[in-house]
C-alpha atoms as a PDB file:
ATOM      1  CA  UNK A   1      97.861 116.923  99.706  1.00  0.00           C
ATOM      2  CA  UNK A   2     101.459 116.337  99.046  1.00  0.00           C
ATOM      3  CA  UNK A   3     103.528 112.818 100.093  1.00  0.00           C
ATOM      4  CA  UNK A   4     107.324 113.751 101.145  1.00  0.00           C
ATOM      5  CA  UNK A   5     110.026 111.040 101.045  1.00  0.00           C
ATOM      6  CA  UNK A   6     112.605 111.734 103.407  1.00  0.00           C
ATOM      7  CA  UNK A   7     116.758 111.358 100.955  1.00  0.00           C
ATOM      8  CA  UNK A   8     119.115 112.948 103.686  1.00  0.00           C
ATOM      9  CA  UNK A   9     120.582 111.257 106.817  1.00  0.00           C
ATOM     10  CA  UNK A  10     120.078 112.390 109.966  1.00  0.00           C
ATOM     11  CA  UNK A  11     122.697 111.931 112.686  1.00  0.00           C
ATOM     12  CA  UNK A  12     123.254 108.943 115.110  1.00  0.00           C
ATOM     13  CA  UNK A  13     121.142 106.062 115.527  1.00  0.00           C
ATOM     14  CA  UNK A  14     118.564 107.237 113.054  1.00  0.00           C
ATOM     15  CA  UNK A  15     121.178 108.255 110.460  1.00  0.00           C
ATOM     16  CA  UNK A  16     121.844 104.772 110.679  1.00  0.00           C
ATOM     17  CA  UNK A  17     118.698 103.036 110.356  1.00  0.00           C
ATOM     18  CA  UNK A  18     118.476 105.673 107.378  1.00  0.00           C
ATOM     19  CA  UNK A  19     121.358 104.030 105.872  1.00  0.00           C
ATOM     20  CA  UNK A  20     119.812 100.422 106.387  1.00  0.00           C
ATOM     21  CA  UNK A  21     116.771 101.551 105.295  1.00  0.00           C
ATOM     22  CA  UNK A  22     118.236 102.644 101.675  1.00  0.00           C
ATOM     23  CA  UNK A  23     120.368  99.810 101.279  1.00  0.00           C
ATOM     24  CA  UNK A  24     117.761  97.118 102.082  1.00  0.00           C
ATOM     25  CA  UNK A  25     115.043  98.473  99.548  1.00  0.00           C
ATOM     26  CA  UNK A  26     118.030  99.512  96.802  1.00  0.00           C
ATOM     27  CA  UNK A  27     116.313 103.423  97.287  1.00  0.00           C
ATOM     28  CA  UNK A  28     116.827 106.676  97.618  1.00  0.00           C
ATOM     29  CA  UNK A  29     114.320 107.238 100.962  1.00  0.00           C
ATOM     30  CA  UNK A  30     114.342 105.764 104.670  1.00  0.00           C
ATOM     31  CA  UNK A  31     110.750 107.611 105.308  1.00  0.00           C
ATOM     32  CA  UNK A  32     107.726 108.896 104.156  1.00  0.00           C
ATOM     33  CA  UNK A  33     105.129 111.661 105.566  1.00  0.00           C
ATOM     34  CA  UNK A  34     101.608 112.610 104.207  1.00  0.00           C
ATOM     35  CA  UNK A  35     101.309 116.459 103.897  1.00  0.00           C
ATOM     36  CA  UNK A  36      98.403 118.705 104.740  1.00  0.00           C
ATOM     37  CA  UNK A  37      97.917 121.989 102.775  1.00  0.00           C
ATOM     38  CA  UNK A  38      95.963 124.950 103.280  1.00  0.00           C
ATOM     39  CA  UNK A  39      93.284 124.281 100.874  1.00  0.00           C
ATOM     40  CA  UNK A  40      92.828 120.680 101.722  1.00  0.00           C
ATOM     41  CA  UNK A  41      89.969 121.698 103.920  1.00  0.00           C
ATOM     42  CA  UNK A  42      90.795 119.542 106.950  1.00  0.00           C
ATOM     43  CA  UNK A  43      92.369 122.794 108.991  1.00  0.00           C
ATOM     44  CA  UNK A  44      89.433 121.969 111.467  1.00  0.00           C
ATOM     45  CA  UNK A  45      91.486 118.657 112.397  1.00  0.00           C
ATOM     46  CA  UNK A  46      94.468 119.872 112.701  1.00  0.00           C
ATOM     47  CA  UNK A  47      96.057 120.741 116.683  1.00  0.00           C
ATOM     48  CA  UNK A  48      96.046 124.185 115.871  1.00  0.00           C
ATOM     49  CA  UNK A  49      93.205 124.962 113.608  1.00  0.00           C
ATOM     50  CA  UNK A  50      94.762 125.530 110.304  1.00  0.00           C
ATOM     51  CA  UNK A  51      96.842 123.790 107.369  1.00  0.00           C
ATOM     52  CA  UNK A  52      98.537 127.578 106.913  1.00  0.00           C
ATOM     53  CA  UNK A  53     102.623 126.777 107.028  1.00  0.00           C
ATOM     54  CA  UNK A  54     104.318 128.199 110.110  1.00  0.00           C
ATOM     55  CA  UNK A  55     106.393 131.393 110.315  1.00  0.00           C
ATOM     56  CA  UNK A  56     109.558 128.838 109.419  1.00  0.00           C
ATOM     57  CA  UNK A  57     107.134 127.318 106.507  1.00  0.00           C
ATOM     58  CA  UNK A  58     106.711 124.076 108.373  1.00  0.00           C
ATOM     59  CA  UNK A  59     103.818 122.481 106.736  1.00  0.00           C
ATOM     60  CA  UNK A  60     101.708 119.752 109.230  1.00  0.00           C
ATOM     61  CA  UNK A  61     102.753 116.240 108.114  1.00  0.00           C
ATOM     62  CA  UNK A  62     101.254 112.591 108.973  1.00  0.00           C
ATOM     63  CA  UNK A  63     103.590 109.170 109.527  1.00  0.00           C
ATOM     64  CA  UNK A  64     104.726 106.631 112.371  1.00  0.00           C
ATOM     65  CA  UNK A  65     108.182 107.327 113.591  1.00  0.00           C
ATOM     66  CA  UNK A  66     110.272 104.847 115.229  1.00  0.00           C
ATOM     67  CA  UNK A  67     112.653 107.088 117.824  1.00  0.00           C
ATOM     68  CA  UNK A  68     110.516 110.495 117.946  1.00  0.00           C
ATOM     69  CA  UNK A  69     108.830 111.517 120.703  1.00  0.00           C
ATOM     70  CA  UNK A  70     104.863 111.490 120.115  1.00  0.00           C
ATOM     71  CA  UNK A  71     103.954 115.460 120.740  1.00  0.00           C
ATOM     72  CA  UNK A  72     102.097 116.649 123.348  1.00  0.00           C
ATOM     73  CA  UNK A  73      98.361 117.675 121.841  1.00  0.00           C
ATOM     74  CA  UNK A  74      98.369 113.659 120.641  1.00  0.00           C
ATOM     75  CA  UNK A  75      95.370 112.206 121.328  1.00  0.00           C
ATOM     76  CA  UNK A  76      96.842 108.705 122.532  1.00  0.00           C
ATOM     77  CA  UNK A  77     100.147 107.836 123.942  1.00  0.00           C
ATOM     78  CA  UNK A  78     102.024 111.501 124.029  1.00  0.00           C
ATOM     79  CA  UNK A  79     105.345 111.899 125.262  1.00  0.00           C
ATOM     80  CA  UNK A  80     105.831 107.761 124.122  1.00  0.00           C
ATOM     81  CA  UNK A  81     108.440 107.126 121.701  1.00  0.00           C
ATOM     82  CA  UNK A  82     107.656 105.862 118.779  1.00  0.00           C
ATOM     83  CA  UNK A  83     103.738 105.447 116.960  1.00  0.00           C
ATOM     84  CA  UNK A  84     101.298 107.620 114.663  1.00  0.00           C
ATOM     85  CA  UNK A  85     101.439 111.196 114.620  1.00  0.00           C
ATOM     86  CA  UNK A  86     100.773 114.531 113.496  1.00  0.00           C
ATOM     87  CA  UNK A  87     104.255 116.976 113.330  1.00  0.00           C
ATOM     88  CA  UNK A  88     104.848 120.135 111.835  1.00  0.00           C
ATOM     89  CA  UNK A  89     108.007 119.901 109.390  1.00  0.00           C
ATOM     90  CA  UNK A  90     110.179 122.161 107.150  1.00  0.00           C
ATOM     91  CA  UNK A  91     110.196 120.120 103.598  1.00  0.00           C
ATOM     92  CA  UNK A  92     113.668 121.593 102.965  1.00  0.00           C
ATOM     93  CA  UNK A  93     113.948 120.572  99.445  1.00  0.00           C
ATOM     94  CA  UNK A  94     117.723 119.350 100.243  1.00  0.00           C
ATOM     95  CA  UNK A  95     116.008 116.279 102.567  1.00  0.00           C
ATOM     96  CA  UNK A  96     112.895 115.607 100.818  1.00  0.00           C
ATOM     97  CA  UNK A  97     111.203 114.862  97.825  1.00  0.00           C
ATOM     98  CA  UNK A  98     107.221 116.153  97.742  1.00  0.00           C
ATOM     99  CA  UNK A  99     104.990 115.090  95.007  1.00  0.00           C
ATOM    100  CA  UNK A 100     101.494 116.097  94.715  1.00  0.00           C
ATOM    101  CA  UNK A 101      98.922 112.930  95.373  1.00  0.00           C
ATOM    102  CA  UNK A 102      95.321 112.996  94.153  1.00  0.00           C
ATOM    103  CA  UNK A 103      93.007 111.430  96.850  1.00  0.00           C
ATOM    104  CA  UNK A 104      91.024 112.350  99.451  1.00  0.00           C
ATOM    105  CA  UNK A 105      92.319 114.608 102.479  1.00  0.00           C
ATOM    106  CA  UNK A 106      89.179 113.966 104.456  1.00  0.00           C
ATOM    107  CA  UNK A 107      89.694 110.152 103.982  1.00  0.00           C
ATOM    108  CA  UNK A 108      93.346 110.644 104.789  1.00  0.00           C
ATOM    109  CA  UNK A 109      92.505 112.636 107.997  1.00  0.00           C
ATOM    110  CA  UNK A 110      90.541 110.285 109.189  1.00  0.00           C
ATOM    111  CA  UNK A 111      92.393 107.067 108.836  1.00  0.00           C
ATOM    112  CA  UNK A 112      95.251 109.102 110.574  1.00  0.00           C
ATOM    113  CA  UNK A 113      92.601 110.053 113.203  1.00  0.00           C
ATOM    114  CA  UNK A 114      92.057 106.581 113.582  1.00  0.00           C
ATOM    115  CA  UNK A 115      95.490 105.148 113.849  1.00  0.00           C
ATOM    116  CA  UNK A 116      96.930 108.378 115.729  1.00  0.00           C
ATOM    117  CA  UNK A 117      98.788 107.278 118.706  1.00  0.00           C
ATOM    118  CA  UNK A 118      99.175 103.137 117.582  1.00  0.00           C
ATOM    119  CA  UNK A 119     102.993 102.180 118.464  1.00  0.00           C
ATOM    120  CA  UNK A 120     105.525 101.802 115.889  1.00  0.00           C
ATOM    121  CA  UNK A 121     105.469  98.615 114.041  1.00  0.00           C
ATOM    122  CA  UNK A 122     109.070  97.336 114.505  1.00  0.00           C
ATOM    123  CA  UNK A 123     107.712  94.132 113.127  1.00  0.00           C
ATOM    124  CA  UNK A 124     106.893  95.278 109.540  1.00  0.00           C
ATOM    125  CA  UNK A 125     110.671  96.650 109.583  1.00  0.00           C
ATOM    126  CA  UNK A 126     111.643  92.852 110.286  1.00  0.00           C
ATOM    127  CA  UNK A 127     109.371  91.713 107.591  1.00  0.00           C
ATOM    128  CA  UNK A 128     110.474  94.055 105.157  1.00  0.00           C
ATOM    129  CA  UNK A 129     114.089  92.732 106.525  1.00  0.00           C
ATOM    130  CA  UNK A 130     113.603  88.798 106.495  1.00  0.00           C
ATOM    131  CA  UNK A 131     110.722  86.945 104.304  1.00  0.00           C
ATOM    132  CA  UNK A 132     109.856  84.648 106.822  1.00  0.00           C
ATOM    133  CA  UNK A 133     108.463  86.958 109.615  1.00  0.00           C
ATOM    134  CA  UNK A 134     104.744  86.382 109.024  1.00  0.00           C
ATOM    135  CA  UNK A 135     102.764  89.819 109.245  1.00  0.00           C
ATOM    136  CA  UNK A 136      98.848  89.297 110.105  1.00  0.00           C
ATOM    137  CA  UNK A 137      96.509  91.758 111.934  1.00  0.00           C
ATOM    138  CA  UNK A 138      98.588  94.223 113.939  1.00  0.00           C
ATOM    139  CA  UNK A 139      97.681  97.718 115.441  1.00  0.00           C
ATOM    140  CA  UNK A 140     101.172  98.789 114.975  1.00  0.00           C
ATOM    141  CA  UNK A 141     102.188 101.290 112.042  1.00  0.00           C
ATOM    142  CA  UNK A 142     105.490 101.834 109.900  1.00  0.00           C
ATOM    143  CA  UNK A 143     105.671 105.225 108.004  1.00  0.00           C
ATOM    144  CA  UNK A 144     104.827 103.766 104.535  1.00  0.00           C
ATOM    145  CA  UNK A 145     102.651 101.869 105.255  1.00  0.00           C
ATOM    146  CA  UNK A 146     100.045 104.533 107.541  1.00  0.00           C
ATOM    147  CA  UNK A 147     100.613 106.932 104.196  1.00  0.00           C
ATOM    148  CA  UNK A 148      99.676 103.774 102.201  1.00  0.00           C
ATOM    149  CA  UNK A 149      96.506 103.483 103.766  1.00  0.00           C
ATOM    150  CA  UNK A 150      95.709 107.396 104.250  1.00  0.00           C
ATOM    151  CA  UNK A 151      96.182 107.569 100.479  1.00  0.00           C
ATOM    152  CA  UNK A 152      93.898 104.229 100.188  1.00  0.00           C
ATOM    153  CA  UNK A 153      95.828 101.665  99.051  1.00  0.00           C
ATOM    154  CA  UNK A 154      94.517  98.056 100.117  1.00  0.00           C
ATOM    155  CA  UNK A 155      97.563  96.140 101.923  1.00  0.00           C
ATOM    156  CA  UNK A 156      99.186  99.206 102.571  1.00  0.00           C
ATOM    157  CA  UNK A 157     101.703  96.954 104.567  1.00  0.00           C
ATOM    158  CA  UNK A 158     103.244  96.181 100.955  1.00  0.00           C
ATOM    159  CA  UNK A 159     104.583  99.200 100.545  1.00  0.00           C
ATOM    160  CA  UNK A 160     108.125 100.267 101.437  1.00  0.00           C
ATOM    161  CA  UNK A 161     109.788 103.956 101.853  1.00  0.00           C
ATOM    162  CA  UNK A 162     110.918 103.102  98.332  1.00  0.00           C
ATOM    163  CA  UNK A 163     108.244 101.802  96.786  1.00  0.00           C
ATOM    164  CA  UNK A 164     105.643 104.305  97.340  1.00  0.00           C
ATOM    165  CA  UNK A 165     106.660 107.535  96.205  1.00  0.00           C
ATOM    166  CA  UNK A 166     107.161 105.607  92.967  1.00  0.00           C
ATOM    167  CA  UNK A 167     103.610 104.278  92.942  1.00  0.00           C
ATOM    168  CA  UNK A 168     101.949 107.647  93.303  1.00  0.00           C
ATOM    169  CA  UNK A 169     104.528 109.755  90.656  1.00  0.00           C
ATOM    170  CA  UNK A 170     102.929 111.009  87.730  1.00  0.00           C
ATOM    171  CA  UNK A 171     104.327 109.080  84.689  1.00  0.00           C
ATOM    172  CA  UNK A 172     107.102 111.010  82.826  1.00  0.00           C
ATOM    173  CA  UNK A 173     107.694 112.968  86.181  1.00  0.00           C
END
C-alpha cells in the first residue's frame, strides 16, 4: 500500500484551490490518495475484482474529493459531487509523490468501506483555514484526513495534505 501526494496543478477552479492549498500549509501538495496494490490482498473489494494496474497503469486509489464526480459502482451517493471514493489513477511521477506505508490494507479497506460515499468536509478546509472554526463529530471527509484514518492515525482530522506524507516518510528518505 502506497500514499500519493498530489505536487502539480490542475486547471481552473481546482488549480486554484491547489494553489491555496500549498500556500496555506507552506507545502508542496494540495491532496493525498491511499493506493491499493496487487499484492495487498484486498482485490476482492475492489469494483472490479483486482488491485492489477489498468492497461494505462492506473493503479485504484482511496480519498474525498471536493469537485469530482463520485463514480458510478459507489456504494452511496454516485454521480454527487464531492465525498469518499474509490478511483482508478495514473501516478504519473511528474504530479505525484508515492511512498510506500506499512499498515494494514484490510484495515484501510475497511475504514474506506465505511466512510465510502460521506460528503466532502468543506468544514475541515475552513478549519485548516481559520483557528476558530470548531471541528467536533462530523460524517464529512477531507482527503488527508480519510488517508489519516485508513492508515490509523487517531485524530486523523490533524493532518493536512502537507503534513502527512511527512509523517509516514521513512527517515533519511
Amino acid at each position: 500500500m502506497k500514499l500519493a501526494s498530489y505536487k502539480a496543478t490542475r486547471t481552473g477552479l481546482q488549480g486554484a484551490l491547489n494553489r491555496l492549498i500549498r500556500w496555506r500549509f507552506s507545502g508542496a501538495y494540495s491532496h493525498t490518495e491511499i493506493v491499493f496494490e496487487p499484492g495487498d490482498g484486498v482485490a476482492a473489494y475492489m469494483p472490479f475484482g483486482s488491485c492489477e494496474p489498468d492497461a494505462d497503469g492506473a493503479m485504484w486509489c482511496a480519498s474525498s474529493v471536493a469537485l469530482e464526480r463520485l463514480p458510478a459502482w459507489s456504494r452511496y451517493r454516485a454521480g454527487k459531487v464531492g465525498g469518499v471514493r474509490l478511483k482508478r489513477i495514473v501516478l504519473d511521477p511528474a504530479n505525484w509523490d508515492v511512498v510506500t506505508v506499512h499498515t494494514d490494507p484490510f484495515y484501510a479497506i475497511k475504514v474506506f468501506q465505511a466512510h465510502e460515499g460521506n460528503p466532502y468536509s468543506w468544514r475541515l478546509v475552513a478549519k485548516f483555514a481559520a483557528w476558530a472554526v470548531a471541528m467536533g463529530s462530523t460524517r464529512q471527509k477531507a482527503c488527508s484526513q480519510i488517508c489519516a484514518d485508513m492508515l490509523g492515525f487517531d485524530d486523523a482530522w490533524r493532518f493536512d495534505p502537507c503534513v502527512l506524507p511527512v509523517v509516514v516518510r521513512p527517515r533519511g528518505a
